[in-house]
PDB file of N, CA and C in Angstrom:
ATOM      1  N   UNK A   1      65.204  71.141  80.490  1.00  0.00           N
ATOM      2  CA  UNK A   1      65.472  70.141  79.480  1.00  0.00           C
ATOM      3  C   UNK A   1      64.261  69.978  78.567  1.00  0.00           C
ATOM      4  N   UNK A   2      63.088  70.189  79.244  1.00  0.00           N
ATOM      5  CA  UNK A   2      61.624  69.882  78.505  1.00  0.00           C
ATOM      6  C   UNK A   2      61.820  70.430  77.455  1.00  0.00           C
ATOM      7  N   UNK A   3      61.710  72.214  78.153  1.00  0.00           N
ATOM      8  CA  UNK A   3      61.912  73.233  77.019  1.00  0.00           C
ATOM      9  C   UNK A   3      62.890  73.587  75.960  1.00  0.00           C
ATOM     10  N   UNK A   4      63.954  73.002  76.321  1.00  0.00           N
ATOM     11  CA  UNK A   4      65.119  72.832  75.135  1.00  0.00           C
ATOM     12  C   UNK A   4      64.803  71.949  74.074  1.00  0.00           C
ATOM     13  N   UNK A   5      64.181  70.650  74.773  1.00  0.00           N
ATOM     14  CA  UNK A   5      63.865  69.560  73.427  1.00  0.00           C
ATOM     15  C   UNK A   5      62.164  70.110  72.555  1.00  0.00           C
ATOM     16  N   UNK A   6      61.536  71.072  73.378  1.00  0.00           N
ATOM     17  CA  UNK A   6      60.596  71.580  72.667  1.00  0.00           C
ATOM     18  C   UNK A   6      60.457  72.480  71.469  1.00  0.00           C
ATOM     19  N   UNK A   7      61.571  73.619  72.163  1.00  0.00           N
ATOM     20  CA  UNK A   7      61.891  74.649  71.188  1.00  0.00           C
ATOM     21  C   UNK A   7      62.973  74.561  70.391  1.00  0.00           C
ATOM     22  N   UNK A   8      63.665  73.928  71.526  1.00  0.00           N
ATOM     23  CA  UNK A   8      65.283  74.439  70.380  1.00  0.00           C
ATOM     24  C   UNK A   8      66.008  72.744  69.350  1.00  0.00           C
ATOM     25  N   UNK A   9      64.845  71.757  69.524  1.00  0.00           N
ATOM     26  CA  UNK A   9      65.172  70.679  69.365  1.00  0.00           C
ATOM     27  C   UNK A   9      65.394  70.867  67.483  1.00  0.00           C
ATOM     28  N   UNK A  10      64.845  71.850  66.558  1.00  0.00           N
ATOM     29  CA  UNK A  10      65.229  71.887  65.721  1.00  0.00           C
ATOM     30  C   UNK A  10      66.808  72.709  65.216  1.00  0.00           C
ATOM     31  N   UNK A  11      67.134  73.413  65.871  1.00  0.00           N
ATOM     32  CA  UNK A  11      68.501  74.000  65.730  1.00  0.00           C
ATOM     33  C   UNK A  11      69.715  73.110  65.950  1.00  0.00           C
ATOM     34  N   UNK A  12      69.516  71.575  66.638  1.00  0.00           N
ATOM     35  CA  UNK A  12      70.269  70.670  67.196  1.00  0.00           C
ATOM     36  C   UNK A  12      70.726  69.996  65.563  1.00  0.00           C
ATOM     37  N   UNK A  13      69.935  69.852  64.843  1.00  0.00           N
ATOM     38  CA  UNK A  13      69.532  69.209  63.487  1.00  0.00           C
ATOM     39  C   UNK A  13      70.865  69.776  62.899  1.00  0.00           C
ATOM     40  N   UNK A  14      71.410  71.365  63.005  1.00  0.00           N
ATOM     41  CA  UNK A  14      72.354  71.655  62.222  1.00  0.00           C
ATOM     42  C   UNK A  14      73.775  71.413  62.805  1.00  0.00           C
ATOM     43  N   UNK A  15      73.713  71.032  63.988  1.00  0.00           N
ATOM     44  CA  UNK A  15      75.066  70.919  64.363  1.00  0.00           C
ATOM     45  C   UNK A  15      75.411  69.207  64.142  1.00  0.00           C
ATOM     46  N   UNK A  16      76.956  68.974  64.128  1.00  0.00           N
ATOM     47  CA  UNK A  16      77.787  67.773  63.589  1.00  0.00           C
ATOM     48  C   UNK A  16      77.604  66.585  64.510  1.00  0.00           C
ATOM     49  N   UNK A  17      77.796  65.771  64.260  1.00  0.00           N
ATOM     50  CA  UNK A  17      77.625  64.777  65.334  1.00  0.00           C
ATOM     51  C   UNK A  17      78.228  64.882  66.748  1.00  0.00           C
ATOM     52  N   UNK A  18      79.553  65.030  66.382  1.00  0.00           N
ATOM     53  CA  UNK A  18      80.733  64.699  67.051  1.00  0.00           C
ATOM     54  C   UNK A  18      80.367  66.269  68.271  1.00  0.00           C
ATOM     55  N   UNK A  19      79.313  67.197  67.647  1.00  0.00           N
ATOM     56  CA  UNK A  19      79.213  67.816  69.042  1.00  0.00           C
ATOM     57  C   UNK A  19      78.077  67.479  69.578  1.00  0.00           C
ATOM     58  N   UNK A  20      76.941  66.721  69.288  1.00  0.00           N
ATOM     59  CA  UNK A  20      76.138  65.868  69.751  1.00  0.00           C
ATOM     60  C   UNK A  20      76.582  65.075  70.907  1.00  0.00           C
ATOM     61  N   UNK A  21      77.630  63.939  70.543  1.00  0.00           N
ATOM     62  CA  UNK A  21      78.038  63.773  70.951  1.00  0.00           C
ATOM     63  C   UNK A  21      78.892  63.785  72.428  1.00  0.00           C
ATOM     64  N   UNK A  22      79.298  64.819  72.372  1.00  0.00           N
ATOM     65  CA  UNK A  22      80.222  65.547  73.410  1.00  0.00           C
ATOM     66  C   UNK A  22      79.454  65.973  74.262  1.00  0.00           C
ATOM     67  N   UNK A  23      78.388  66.797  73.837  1.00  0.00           N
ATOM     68  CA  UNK A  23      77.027  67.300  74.875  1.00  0.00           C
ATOM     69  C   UNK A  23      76.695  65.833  75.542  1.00  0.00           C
ATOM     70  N   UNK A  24      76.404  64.733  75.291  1.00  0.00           N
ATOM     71  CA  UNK A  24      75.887  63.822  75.548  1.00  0.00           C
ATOM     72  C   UNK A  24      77.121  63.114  76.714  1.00  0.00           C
ATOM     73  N   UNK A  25      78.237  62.989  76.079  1.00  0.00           N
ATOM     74  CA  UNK A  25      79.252  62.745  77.181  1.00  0.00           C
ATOM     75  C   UNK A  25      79.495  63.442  78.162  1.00  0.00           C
ATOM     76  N   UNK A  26      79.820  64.831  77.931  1.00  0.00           N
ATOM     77  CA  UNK A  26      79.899  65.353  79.281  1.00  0.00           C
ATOM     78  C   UNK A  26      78.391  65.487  80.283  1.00  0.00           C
ATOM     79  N   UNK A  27      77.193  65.132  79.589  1.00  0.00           N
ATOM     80  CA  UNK A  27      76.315  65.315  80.698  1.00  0.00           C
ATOM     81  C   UNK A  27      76.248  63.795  81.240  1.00  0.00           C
ATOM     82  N   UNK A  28      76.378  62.989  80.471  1.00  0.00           N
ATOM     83  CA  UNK A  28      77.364  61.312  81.473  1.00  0.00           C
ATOM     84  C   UNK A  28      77.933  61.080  82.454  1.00  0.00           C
ATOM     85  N   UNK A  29      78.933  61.935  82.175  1.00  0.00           N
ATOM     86  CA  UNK A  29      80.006  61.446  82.984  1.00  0.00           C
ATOM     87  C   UNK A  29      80.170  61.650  84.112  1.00  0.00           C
ATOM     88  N   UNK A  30      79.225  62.382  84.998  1.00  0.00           N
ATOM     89  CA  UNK A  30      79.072  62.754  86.413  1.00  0.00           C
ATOM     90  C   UNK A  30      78.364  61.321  86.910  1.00  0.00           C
ATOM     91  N   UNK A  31      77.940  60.629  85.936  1.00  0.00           N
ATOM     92  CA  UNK A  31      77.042  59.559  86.357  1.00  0.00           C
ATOM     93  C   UNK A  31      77.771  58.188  86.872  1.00  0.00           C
ATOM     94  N   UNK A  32      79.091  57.856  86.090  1.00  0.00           N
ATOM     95  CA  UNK A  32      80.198  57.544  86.026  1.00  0.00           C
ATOM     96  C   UNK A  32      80.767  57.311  87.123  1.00  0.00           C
ATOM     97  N   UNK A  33      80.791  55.779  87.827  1.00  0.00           N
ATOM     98  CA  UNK A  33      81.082  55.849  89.860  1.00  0.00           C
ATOM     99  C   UNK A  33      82.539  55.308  89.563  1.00  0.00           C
ATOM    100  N   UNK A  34      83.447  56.523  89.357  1.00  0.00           N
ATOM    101  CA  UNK A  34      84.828  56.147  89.484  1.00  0.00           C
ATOM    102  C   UNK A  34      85.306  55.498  90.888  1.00  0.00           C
ATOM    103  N   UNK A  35      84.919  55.952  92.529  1.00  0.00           N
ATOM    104  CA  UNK A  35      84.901  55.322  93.456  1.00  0.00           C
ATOM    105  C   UNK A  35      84.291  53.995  93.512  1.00  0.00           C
ATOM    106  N   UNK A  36      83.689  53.578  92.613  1.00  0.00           N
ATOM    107  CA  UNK A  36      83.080  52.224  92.732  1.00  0.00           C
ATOM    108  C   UNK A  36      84.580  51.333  92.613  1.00  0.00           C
ATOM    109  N   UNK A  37      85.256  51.900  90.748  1.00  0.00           N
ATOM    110  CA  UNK A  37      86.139  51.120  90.756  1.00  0.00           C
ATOM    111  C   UNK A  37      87.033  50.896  91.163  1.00  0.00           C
ATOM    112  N   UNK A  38      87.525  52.113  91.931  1.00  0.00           N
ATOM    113  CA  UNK A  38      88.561  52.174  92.874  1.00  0.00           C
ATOM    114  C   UNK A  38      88.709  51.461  93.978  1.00  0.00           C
ATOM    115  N   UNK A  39      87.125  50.830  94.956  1.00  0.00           N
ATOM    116  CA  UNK A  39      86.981  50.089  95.245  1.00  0.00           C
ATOM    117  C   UNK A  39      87.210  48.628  95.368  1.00  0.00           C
ATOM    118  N   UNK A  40      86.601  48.127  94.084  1.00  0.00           N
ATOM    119  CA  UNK A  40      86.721  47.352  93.408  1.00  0.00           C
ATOM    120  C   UNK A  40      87.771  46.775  93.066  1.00  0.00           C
ATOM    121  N   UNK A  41      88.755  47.823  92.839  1.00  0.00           N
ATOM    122  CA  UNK A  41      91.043  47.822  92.340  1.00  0.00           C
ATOM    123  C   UNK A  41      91.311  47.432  93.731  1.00  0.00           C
ATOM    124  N   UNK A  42      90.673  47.678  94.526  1.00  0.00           N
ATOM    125  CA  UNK A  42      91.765  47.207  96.360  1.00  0.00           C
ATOM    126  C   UNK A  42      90.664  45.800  96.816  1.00  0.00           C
ATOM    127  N   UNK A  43      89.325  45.693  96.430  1.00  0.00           N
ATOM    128  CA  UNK A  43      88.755  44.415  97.153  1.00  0.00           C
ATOM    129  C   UNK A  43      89.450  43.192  96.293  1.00  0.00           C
ATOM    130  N   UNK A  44      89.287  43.958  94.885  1.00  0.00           N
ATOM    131  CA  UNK A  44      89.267  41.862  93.856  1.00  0.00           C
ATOM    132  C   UNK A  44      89.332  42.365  92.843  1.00  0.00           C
ATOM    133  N   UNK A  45      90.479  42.234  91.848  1.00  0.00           N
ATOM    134  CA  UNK A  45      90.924  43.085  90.633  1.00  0.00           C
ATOM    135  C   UNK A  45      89.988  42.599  89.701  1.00  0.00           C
ATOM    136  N   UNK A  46      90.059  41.215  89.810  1.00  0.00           N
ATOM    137  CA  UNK A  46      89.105  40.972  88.762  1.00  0.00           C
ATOM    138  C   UNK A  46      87.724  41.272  88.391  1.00  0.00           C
ATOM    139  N   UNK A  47      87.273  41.634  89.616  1.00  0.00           N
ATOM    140  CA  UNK A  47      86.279  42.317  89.242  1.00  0.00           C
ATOM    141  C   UNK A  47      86.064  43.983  88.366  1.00  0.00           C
ATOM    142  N   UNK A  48      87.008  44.391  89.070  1.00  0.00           N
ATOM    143  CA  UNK A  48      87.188  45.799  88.706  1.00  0.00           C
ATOM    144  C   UNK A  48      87.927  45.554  86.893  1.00  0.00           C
ATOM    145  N   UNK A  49      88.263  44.775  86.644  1.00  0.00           N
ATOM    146  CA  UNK A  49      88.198  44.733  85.077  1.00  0.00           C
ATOM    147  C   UNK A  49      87.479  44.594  84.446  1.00  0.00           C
ATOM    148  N   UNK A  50      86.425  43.299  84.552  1.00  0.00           N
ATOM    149  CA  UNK A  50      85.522  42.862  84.293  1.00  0.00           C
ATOM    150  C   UNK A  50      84.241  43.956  84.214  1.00  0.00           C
ATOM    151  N   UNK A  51      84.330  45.456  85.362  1.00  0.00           N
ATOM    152  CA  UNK A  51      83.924  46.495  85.305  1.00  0.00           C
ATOM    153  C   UNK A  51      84.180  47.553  84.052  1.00  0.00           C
ATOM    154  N   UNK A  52      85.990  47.538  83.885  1.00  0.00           N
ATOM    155  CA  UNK A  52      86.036  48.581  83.005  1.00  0.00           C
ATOM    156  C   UNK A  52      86.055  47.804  82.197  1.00  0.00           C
ATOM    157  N   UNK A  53      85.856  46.335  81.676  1.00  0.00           N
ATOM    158  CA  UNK A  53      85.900  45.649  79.982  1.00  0.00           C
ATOM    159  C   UNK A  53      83.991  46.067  79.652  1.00  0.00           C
ATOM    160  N   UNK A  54      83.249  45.711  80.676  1.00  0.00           N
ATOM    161  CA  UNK A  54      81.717  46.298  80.113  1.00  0.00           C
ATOM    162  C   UNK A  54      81.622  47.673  80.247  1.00  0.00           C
ATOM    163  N   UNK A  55      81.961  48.741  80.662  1.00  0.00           N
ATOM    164  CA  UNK A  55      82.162  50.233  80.424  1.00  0.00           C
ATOM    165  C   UNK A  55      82.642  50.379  79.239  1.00  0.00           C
ATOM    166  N   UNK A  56      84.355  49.533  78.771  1.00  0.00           N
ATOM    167  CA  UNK A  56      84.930  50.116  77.849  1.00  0.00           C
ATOM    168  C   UNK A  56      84.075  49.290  76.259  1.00  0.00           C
ATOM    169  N   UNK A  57      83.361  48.073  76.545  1.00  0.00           N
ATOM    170  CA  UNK A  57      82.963  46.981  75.707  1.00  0.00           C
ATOM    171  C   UNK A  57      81.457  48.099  75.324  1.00  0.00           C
ATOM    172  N   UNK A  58      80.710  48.081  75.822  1.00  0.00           N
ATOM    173  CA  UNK A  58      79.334  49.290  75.954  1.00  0.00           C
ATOM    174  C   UNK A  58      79.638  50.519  74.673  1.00  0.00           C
ATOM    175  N   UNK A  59      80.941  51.211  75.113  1.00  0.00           N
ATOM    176  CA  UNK A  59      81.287  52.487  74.910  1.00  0.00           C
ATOM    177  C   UNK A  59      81.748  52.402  73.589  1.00  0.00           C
ATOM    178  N   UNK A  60      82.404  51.083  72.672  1.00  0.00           N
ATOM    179  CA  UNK A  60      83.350  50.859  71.759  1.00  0.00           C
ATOM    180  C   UNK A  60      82.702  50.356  70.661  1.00  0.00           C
ATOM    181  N   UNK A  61      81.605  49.533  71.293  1.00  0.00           N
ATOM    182  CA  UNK A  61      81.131  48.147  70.703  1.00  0.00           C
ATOM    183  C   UNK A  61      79.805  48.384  70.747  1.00  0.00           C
ATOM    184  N   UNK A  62      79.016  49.268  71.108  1.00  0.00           N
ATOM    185  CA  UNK A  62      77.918  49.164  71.465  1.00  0.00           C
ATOM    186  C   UNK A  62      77.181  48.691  72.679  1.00  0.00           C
ATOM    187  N   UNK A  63      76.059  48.553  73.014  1.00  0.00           N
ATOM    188  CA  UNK A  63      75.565  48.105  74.296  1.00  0.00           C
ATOM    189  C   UNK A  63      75.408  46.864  74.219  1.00  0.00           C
ATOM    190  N   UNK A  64      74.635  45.852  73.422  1.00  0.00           N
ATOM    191  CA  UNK A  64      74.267  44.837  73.240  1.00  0.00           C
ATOM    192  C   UNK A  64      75.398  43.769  73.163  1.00  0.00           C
ATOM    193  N   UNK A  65      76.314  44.414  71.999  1.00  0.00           N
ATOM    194  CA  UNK A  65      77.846  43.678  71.840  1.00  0.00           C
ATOM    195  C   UNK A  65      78.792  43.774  72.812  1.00  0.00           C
ATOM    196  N   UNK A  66      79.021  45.015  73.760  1.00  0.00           N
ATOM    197  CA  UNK A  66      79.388  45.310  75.226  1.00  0.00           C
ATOM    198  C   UNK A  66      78.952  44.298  76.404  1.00  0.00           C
ATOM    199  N   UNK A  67      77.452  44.505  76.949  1.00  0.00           N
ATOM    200  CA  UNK A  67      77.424  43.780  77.541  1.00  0.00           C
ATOM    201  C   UNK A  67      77.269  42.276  77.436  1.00  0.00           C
ATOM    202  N   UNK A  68      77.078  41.405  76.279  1.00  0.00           N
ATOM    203  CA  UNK A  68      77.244  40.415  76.148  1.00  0.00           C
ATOM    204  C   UNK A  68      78.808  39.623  76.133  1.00  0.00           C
ATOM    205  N   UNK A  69      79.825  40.569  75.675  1.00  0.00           N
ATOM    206  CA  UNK A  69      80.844  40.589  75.878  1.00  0.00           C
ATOM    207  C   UNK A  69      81.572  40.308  77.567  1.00  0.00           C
ATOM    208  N   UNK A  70      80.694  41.324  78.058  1.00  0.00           N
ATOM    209  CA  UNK A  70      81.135  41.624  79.971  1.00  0.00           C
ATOM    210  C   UNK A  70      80.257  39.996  80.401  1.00  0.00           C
ATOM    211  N   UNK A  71      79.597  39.604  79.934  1.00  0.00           N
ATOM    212  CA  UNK A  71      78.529  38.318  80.752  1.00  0.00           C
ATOM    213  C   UNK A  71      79.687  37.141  79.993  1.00  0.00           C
ATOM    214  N   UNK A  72      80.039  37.246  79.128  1.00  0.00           N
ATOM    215  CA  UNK A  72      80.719  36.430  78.502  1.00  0.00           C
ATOM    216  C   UNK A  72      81.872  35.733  79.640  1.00  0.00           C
ATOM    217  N   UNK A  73      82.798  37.315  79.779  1.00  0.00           N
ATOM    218  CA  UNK A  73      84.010  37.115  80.424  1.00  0.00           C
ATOM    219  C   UNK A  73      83.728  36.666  81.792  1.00  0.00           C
ATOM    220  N   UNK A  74      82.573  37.753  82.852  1.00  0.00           N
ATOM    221  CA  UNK A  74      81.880  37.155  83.384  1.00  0.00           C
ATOM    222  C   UNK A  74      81.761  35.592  83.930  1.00  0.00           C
ATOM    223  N   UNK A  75      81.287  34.938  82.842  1.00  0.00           N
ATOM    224  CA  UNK A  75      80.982  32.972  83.391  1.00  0.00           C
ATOM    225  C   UNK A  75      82.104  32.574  83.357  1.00  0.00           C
ATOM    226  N   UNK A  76      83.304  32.944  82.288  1.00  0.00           N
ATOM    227  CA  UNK A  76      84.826  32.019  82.387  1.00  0.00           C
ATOM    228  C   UNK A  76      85.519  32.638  83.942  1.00  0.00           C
ATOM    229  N   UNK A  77      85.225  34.102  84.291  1.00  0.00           N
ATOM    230  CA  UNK A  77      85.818  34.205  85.027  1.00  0.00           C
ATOM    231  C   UNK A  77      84.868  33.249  86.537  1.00  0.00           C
ATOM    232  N   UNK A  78      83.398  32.711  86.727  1.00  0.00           N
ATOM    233  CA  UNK A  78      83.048  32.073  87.504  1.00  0.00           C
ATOM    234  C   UNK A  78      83.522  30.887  87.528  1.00  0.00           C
ATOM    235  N   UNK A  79      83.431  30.413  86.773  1.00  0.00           N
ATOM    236  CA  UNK A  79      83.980  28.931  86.231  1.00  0.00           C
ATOM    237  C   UNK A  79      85.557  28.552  86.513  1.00  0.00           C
ATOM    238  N   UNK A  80      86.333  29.608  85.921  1.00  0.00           N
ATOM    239  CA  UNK A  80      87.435  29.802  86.665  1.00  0.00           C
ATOM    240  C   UNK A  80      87.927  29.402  88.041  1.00  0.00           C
ATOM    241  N   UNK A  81      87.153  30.738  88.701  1.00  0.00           N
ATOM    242  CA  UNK A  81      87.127  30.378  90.062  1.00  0.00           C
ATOM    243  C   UNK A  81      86.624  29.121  90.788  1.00  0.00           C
ATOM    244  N   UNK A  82      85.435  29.008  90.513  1.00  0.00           N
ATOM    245  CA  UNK A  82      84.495  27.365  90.979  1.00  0.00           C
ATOM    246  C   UNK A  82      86.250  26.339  91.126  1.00  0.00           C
ATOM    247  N   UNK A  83      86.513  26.404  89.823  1.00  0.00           N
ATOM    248  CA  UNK A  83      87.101  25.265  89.595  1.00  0.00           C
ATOM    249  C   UNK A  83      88.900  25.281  90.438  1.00  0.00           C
ATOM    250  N   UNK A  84      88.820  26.126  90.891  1.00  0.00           N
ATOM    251  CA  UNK A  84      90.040  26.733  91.756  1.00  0.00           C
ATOM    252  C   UNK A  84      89.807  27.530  93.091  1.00  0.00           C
ATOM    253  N   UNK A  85      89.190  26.409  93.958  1.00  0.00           N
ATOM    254  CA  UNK A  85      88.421  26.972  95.169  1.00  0.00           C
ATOM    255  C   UNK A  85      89.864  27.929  96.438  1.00  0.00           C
ATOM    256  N   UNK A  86      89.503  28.943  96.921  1.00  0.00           N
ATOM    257  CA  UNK A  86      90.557  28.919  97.834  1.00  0.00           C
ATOM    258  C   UNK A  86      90.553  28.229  99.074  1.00  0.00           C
ATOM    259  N   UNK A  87      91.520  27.662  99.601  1.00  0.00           N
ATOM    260  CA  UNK A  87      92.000  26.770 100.255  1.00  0.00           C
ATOM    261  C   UNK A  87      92.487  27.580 101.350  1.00  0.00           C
ATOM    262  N   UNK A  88      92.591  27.143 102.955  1.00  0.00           N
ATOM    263  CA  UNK A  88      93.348  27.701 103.749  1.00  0.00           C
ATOM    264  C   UNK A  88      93.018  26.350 104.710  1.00  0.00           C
ATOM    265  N   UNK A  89      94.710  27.043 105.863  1.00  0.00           N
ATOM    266  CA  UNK A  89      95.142  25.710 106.825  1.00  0.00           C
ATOM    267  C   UNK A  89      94.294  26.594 108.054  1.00  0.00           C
ATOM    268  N   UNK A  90      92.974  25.649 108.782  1.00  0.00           N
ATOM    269  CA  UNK A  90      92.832  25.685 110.035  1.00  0.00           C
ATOM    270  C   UNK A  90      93.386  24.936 111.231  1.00  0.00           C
ATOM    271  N   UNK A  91      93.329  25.903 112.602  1.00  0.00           N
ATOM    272  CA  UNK A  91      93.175  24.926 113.427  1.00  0.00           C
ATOM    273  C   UNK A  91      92.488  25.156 115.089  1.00  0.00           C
ATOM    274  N   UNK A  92      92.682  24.841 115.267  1.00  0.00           N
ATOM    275  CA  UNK A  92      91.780  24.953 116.914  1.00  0.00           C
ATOM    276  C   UNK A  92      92.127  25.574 117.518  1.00  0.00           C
ATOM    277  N   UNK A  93      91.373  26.752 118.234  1.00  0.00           N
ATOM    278  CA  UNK A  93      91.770  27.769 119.589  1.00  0.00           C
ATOM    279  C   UNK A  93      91.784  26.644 120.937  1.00  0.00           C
ATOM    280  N   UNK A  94      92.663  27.013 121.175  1.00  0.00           N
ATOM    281  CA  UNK A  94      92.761  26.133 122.872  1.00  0.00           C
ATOM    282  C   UNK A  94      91.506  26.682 123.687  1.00  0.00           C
ATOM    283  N   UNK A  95      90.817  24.763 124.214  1.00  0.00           N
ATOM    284  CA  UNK A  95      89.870  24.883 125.351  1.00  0.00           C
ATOM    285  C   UNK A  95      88.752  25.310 124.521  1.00  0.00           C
ATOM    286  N   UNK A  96      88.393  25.380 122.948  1.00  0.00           N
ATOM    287  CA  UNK A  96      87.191  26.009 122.167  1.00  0.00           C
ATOM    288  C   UNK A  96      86.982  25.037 121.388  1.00  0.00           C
ATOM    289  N   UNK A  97      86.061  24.850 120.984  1.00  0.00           N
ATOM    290  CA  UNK A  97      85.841  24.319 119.276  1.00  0.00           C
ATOM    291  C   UNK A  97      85.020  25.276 118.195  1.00  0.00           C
ATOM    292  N   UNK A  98      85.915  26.383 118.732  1.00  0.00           N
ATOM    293  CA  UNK A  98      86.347  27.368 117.306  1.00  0.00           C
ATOM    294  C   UNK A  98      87.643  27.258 116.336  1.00  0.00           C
ATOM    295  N   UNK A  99      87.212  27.112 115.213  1.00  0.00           N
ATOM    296  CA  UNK A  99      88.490  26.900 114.010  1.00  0.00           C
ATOM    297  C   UNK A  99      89.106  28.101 113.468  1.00  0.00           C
ATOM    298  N   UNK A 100      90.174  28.582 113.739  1.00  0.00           N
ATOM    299  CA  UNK A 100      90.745  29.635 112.862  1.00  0.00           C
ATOM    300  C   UNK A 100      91.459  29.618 111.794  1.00  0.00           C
ATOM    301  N   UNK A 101      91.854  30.504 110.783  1.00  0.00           N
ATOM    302  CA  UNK A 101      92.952  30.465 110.076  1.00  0.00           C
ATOM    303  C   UNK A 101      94.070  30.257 110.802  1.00  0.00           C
ATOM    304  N   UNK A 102      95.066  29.736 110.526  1.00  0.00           N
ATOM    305  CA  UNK A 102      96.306  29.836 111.196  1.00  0.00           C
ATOM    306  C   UNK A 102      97.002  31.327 111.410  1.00  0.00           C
ATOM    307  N   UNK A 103      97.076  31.885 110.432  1.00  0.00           N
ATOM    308  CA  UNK A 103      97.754  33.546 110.290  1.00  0.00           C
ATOM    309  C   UNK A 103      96.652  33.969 111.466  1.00  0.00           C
ATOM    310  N   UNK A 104      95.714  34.006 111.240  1.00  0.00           N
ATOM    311  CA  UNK A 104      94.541  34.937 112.203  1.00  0.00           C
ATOM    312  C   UNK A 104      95.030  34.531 113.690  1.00  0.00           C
ATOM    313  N   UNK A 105      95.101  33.428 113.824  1.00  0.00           N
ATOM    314  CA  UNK A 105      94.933  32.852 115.698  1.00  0.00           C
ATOM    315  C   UNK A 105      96.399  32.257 115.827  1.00  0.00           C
ATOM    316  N   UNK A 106      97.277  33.127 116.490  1.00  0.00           N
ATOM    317  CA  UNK A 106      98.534  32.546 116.279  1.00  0.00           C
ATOM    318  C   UNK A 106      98.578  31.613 117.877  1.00  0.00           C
ATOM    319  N   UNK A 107      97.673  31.585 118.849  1.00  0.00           N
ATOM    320  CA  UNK A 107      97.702  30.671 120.072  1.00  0.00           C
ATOM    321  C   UNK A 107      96.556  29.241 119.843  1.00  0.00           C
ATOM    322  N   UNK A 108      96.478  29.145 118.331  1.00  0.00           N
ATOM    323  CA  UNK A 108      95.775  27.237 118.184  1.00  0.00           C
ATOM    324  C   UNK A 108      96.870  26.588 118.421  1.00  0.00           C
ATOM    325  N   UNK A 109      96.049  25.591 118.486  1.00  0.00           N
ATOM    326  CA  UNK A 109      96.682  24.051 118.617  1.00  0.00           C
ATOM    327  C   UNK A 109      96.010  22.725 117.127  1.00  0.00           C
ATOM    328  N   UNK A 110      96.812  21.867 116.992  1.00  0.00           N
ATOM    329  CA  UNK A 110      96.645  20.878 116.044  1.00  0.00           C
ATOM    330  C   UNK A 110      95.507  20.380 116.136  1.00  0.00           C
ATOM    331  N   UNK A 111      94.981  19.467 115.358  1.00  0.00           N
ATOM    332  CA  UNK A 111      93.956  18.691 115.952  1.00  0.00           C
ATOM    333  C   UNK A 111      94.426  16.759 115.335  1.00  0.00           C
ATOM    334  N   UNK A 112      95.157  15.827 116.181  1.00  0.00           N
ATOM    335  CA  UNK A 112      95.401  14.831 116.344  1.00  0.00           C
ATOM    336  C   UNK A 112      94.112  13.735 115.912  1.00  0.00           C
TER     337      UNK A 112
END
């Protein structure tokens, strides 16, 4: 790479953007953790959008206008949540004072 931007960095000058470009994308895109988002699509969708809106926000919009964009969506989507806590019904394993979900421990009991 040294030696390409040493010697041949003036011959680059005559070619078009758009293959600038392309050189530049395809040496990207290995970088690119498609398993991240795939991840991401089965833990908590929203995140995994919030992933491809700053990938696609970065890529469209620039970096600065991208990621300010992704921090943006980002806090509504915290705020969001904060303000819509999840909720679940516990109750007591018999003879313990361990609390379970109900679905999880189908042998609790109430607590009176």
């Amino acid at each position: 790479v040294l030696i390409t931007m040493a010697f041949l960095t003036p011959l680059f000058a005559y070619l078009p953007k758009f293959v600038l470009g392309a050189i530049v994308v395809s040496s990207v895109i290995s970088l690119v953790a498609y398993d991240e988002a795939i991840h991401l699509w089965h833990v908590k969708r929203s995140d995994c959008m919030l992933w491809i809106l700053a990938f696609l926000g970065t890529l469209f919009l620039g970096i600065l206008t991208g990621l300010a964009l992704a921090v943006g969506v980002s806090l509504i989507i915290v705020i969001y949540e904060s303000a819509r806590p999840q909720v679940s019904l516990v109750w007591r394993i018999k003879g313990t004072n361990t609390y379970r979900i109900v679905k999880q421990a189908p042998n609790g009991e109430w607590i009176k």
